[in-house]
C-alpha atoms as a PDB file:
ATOM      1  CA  UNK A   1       0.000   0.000   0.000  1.00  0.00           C
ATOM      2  CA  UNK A   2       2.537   2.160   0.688  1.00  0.00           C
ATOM      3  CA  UNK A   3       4.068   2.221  -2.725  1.00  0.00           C
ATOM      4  CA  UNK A   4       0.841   2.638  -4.024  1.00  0.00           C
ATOM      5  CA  UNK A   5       0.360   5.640  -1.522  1.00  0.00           C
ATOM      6  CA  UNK A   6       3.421   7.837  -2.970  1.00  0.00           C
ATOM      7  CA  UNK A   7       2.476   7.245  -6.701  1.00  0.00           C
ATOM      8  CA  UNK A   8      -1.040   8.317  -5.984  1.00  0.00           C
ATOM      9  CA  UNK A   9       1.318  11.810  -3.700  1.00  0.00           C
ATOM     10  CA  UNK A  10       3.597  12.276  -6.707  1.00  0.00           C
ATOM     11  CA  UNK A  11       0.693  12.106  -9.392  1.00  0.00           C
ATOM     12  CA  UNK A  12      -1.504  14.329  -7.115  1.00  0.00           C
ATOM     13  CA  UNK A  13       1.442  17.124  -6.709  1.00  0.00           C
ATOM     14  CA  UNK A  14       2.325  17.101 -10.382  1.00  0.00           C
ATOM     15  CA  UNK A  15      -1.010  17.387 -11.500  1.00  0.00           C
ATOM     16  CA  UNK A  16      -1.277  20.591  -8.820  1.00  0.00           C
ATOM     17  CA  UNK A  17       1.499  22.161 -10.005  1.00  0.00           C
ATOM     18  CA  UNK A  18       0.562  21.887 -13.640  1.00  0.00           C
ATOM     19  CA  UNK A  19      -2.749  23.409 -13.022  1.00  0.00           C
ATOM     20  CA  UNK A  20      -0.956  26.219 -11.216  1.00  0.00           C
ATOM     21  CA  UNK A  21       1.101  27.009 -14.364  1.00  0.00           C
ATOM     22  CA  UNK A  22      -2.148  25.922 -16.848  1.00  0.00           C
ATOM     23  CA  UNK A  23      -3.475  29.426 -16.364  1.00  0.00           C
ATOM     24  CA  UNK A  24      -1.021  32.378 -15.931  1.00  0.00           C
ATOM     25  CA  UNK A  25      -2.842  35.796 -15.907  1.00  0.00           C
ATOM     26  CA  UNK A  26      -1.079  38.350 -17.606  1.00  0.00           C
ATOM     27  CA  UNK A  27      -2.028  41.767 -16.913  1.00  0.00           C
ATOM     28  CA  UNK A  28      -1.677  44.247 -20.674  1.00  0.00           C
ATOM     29  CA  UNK A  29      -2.750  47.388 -21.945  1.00  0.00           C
ATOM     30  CA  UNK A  30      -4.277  47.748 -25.354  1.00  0.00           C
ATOM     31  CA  UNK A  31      -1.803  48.991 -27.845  1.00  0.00           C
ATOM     32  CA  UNK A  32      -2.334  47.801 -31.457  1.00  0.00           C
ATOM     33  CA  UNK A  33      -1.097  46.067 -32.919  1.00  0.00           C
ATOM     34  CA  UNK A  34       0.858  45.098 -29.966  1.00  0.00           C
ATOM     35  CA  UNK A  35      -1.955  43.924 -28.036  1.00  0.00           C
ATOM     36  CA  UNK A  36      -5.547  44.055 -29.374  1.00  0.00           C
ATOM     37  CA  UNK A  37      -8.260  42.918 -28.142  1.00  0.00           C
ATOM     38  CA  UNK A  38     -10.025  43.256 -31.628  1.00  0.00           C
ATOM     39  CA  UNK A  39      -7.179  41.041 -33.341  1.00  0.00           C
ATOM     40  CA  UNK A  40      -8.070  37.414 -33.570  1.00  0.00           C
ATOM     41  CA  UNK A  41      -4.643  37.109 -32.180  1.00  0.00           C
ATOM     42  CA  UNK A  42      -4.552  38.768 -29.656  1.00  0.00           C
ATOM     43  CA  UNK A  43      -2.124  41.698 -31.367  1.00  0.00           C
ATOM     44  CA  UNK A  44       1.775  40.846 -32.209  1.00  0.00           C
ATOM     45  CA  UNK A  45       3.091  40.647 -29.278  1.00  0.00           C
ATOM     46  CA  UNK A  46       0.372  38.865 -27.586  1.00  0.00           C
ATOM     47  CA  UNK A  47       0.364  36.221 -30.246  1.00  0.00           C
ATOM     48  CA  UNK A  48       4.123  35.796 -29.844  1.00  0.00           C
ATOM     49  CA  UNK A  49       3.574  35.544 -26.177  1.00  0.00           C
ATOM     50  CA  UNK A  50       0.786  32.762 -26.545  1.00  0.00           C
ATOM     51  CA  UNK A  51       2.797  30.511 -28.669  1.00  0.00           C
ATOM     52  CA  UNK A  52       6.060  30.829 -26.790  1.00  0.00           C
ATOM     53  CA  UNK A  53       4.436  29.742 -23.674  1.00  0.00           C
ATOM     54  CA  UNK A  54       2.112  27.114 -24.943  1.00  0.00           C
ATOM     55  CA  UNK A  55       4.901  25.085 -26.273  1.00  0.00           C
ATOM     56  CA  UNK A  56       6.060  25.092 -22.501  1.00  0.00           C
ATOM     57  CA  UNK A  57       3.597  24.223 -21.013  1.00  0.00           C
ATOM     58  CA  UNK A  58       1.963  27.665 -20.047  1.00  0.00           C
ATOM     59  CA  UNK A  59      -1.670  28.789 -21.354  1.00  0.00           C
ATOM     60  CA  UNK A  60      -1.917  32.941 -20.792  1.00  0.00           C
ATOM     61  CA  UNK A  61      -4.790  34.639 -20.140  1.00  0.00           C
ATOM     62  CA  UNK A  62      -4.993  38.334 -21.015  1.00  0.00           C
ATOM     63  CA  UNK A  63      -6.125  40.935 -18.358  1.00  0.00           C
ATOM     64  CA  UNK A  64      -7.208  43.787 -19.516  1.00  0.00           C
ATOM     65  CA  UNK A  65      -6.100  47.016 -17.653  1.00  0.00           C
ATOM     66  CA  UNK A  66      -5.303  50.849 -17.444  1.00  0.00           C
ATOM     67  CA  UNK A  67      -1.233  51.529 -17.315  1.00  0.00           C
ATOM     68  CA  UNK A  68      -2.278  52.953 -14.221  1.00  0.00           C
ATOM     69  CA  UNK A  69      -4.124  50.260 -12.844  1.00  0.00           C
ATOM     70  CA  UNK A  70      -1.193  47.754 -13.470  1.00  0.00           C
ATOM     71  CA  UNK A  71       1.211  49.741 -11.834  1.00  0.00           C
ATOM     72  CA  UNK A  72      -0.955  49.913  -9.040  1.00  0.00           C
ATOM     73  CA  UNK A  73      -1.400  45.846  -8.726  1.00  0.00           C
ATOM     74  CA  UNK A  74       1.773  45.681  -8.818  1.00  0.00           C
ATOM     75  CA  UNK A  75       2.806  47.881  -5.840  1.00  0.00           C
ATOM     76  CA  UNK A  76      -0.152  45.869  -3.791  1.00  0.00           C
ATOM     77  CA  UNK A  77       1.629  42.669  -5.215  1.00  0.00           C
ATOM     78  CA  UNK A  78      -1.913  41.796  -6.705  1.00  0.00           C
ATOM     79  CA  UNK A  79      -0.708  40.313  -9.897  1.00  0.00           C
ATOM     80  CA  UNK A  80       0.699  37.286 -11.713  1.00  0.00           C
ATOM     81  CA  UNK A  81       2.241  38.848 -14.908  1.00  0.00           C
ATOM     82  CA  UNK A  82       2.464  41.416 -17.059  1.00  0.00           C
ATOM     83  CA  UNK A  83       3.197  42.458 -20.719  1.00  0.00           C
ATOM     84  CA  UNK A  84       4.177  46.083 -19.409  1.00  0.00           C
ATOM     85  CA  UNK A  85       7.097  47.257 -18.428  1.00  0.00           C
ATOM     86  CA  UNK A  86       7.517  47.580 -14.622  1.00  0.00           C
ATOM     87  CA  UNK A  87      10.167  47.994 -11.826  1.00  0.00           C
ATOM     88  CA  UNK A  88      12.521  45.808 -11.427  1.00  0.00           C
ATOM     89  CA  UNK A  89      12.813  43.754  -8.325  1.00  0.00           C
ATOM     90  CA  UNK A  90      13.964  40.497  -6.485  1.00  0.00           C
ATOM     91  CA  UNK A  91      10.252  39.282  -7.098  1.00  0.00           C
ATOM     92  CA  UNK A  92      10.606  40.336 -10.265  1.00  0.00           C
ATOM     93  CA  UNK A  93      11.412  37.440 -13.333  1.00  0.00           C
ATOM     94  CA  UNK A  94      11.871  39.238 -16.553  1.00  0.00           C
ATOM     95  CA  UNK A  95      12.038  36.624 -19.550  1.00  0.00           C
ATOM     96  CA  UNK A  96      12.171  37.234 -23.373  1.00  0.00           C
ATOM     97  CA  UNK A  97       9.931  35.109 -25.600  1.00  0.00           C
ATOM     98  CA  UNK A  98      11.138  36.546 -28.776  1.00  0.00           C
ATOM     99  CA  UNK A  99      14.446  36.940 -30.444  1.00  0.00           C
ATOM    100  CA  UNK A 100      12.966  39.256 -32.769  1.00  0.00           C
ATOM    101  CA  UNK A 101      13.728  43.165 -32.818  1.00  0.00           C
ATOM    102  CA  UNK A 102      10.447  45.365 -32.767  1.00  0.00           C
ATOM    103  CA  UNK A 103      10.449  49.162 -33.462  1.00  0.00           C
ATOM    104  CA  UNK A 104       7.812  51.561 -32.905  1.00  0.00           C
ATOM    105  CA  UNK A 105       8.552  54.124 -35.272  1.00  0.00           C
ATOM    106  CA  UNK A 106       7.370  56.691 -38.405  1.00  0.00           C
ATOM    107  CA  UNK A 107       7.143  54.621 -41.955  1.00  0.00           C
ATOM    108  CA  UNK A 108       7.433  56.922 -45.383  1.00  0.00           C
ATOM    109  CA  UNK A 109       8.353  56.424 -49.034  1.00  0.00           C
ATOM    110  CA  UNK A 110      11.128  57.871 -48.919  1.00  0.00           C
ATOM    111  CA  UNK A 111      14.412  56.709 -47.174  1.00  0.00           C
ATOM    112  CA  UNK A 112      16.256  59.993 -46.851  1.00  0.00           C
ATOM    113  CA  UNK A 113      13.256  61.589 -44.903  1.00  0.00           C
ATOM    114  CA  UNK A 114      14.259  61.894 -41.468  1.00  0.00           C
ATOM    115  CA  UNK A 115      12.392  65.051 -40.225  1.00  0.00           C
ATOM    116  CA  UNK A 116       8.980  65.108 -38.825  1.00  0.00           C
ATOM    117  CA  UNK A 117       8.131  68.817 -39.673  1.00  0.00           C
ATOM    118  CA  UNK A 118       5.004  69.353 -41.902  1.00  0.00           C
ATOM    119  CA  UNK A 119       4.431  65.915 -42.340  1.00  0.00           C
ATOM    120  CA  UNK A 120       1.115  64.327 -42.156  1.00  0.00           C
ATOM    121  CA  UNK A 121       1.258  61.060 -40.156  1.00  0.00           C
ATOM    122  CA  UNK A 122      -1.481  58.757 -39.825  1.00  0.00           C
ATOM    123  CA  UNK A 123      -1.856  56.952 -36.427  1.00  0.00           C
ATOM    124  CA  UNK A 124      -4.692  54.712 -35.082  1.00  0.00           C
ATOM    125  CA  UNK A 125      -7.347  56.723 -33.506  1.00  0.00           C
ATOM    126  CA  UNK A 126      -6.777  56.618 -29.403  1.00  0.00           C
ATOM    127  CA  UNK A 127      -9.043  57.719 -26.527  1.00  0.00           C
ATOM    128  CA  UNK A 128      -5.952  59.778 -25.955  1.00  0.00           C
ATOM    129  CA  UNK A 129      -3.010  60.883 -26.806  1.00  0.00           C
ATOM    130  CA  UNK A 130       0.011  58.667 -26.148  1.00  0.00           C
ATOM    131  CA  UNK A 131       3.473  60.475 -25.192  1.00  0.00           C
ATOM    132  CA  UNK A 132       4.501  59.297 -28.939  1.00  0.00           C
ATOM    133  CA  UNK A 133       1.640  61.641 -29.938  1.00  0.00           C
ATOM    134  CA  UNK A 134       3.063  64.488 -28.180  1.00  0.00           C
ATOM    135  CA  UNK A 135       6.774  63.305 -29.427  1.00  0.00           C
ATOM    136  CA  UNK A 136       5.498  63.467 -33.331  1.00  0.00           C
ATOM    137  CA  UNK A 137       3.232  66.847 -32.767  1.00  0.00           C
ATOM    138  CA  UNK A 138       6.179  68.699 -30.808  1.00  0.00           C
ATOM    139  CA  UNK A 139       8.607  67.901 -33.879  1.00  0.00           C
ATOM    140  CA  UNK A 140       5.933  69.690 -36.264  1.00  0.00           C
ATOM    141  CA  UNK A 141       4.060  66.691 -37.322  1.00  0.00           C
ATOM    142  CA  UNK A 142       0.280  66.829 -38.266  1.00  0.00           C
ATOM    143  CA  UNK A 143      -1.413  63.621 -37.227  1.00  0.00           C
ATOM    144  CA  UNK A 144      -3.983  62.093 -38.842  1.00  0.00           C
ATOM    145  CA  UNK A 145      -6.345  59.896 -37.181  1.00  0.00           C
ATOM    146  CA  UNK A 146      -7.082  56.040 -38.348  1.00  0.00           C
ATOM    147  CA  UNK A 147      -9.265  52.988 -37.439  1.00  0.00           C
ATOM    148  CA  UNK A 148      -6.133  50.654 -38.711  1.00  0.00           C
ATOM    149  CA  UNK A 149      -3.054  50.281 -39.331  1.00  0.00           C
ATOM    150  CA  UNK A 150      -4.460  48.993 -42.634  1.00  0.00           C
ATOM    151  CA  UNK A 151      -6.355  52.103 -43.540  1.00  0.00           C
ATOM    152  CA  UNK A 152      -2.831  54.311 -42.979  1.00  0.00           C
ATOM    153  CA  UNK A 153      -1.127  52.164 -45.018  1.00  0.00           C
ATOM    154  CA  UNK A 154      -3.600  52.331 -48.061  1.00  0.00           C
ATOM    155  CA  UNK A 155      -3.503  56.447 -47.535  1.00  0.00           C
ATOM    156  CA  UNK A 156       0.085  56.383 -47.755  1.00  0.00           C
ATOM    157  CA  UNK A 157      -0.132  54.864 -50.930  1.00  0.00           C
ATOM    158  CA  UNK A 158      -2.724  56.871 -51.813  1.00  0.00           C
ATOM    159  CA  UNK A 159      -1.051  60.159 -51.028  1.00  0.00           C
ATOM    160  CA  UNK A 160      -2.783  60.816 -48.524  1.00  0.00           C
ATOM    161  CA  UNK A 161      -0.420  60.994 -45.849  1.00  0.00           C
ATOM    162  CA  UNK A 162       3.041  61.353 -46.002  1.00  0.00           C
ATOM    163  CA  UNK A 163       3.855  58.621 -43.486  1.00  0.00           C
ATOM    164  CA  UNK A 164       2.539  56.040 -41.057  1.00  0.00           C
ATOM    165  CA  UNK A 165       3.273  55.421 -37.261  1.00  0.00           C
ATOM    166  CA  UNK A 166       3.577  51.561 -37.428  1.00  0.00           C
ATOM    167  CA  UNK A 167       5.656  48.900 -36.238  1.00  0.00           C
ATOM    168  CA  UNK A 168       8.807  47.359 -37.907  1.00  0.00           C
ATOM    169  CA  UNK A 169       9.508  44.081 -36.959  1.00  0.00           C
ATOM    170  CA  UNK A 170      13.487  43.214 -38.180  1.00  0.00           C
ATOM    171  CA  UNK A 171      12.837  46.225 -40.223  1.00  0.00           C
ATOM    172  CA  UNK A 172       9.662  44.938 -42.195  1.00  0.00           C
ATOM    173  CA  UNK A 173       6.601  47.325 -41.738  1.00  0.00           C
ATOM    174  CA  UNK A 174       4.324  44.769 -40.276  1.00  0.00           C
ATOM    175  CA  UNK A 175       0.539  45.372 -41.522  1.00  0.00           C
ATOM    176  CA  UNK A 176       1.805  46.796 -45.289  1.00  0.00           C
ATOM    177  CA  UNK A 177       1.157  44.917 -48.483  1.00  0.00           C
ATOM    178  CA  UNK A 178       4.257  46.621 -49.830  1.00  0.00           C
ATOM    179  CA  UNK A 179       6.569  46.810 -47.064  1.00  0.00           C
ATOM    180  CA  UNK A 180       9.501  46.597 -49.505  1.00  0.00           C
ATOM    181  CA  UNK A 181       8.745  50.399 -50.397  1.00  0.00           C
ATOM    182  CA  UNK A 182       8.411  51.650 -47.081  1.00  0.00           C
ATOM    183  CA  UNK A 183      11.468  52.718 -44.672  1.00  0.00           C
ATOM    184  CA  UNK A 184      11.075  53.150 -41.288  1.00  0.00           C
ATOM    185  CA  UNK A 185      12.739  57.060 -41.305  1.00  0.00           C
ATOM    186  CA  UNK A 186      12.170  58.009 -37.365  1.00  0.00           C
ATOM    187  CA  UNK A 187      12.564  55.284 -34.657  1.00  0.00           C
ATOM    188  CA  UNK A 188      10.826  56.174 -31.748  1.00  0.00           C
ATOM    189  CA  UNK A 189      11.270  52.900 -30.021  1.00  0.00           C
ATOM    190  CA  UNK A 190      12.497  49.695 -29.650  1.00  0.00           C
ATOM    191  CA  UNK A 191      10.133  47.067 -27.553  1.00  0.00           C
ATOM    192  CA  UNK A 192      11.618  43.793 -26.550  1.00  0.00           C
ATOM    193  CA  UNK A 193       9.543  40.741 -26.343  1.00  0.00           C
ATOM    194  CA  UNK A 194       9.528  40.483 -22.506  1.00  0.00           C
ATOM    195  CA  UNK A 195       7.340  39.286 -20.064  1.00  0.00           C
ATOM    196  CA  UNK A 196       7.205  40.479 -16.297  1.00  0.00           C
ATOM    197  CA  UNK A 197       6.692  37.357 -14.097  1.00  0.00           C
ATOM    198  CA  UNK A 198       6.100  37.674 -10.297  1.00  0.00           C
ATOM    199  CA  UNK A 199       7.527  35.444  -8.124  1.00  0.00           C
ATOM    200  CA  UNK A 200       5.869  35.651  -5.276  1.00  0.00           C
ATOM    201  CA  UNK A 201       2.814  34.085  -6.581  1.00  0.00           C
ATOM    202  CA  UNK A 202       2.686  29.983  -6.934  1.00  0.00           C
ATOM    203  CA  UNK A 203       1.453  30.589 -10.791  1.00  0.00           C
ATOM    204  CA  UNK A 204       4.292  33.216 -11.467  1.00  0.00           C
ATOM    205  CA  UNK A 205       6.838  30.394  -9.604  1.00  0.00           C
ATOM    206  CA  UNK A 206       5.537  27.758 -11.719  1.00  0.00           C
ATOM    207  CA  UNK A 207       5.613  29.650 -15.241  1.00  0.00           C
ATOM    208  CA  UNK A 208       9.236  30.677 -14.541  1.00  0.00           C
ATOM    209  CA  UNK A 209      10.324  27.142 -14.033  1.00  0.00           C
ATOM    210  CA  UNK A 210       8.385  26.227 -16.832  1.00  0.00           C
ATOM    211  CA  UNK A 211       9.646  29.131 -19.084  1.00  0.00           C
ATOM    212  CA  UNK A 212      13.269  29.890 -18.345  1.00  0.00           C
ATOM    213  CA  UNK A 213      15.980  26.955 -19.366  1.00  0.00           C
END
């Protein structure tokens, strides 16, 4: 019986601990085409994020919040993950599931462009206006609002804008049918594929072991 007693421990704890790690909350922000909620993928990152941890082991579930409201989770230590960026600390398990480069930058025809002034750029439309917003509008650029990163890219080839605020991934315009033509003339960031993981939480313990080698 006794045998029998520790297989029937050991299966009970392993199936425990994979439950723990079956469902890791992530908390994100929407930020297409990052993270959307409208994308059947989730958004770029998001998807990246799914697949990467899936083939661990790991299924993530999205929690939509306010920057704000993740930051203050966070300093309550009410959270399991996160997509954004947040203090570092010995809790704190920051691990890349992508070895690809993404920049957040300004897309236009024409390579040599690398001044904002005058220039009409179309951006998807926001309930406000993001400090990249400010960035572009402060260097003389008139922004154009858009329901897709889609629509910007068919005024740019249009003429209807001069240039789009879109996201390179390894320098391809992601979203563009000709991204061979566009050139991505002002980077205005780079955003690694990390994911914040707390460790004080069994799920966040769990999903590291799971995610790191």
């Amino acid at each position: 019986m006794r045998p029998l007693l520790c297989c029937v421990l050991a299966l009970f704890i392993s199936t425990s601990t994979q439950s723990v790690a079956q469902n890791l909350e992530v908390l994100v922000t929407p930020f297409p085409p990052f993270v959307d909620a409208n994308a059947d993928d989730g958004g770029i990152a998001w998807s990246a994020l799914s697949d990467f941890a899936s083939a661990k082991g790991v299924q993530v579930s999205p929690v939509y919040r306010p920057t704000a409201r993740i930051f203050s989770q966070v300093d309550n230590d009410n959270w399991q993950a996160s997509l954004v960026s947040i203090p570092l600390a010995p809790n704190v398990a920051v691990i890349e599931y992508s070895n690809s480069e993404v920049s957040y930058g300004v897309f236009t025809n024409d390579a040599s462009m690398t001044s904002l002034r005058n220039l009409k750029i179309a951006t998807i439309r926001t309930n406000s206006r993001s400090g990249f917003h400010r960035e572009m509008e402060m260097a003389g650029a008139v922004i154009v609002e858009v329901d897709s990163l889609n629509q910007g890219y068919r005024m740019i080839r249009a003429g209807r804008v001069d240039a789009v605020l879109g996201v390179g991934i390894d320098g391809v315009a992601i979203g563009a049918q000709n991204p061979e033509a566009l050139h991505m003339s002002v980077q205005l960031a780079v955003l690694p594929f990390t994911v914040f993981v707390n460790k004080n939480t069994p799920q966040g313990r769990e999903a590291v072991r799971l995610l790191t080698p």
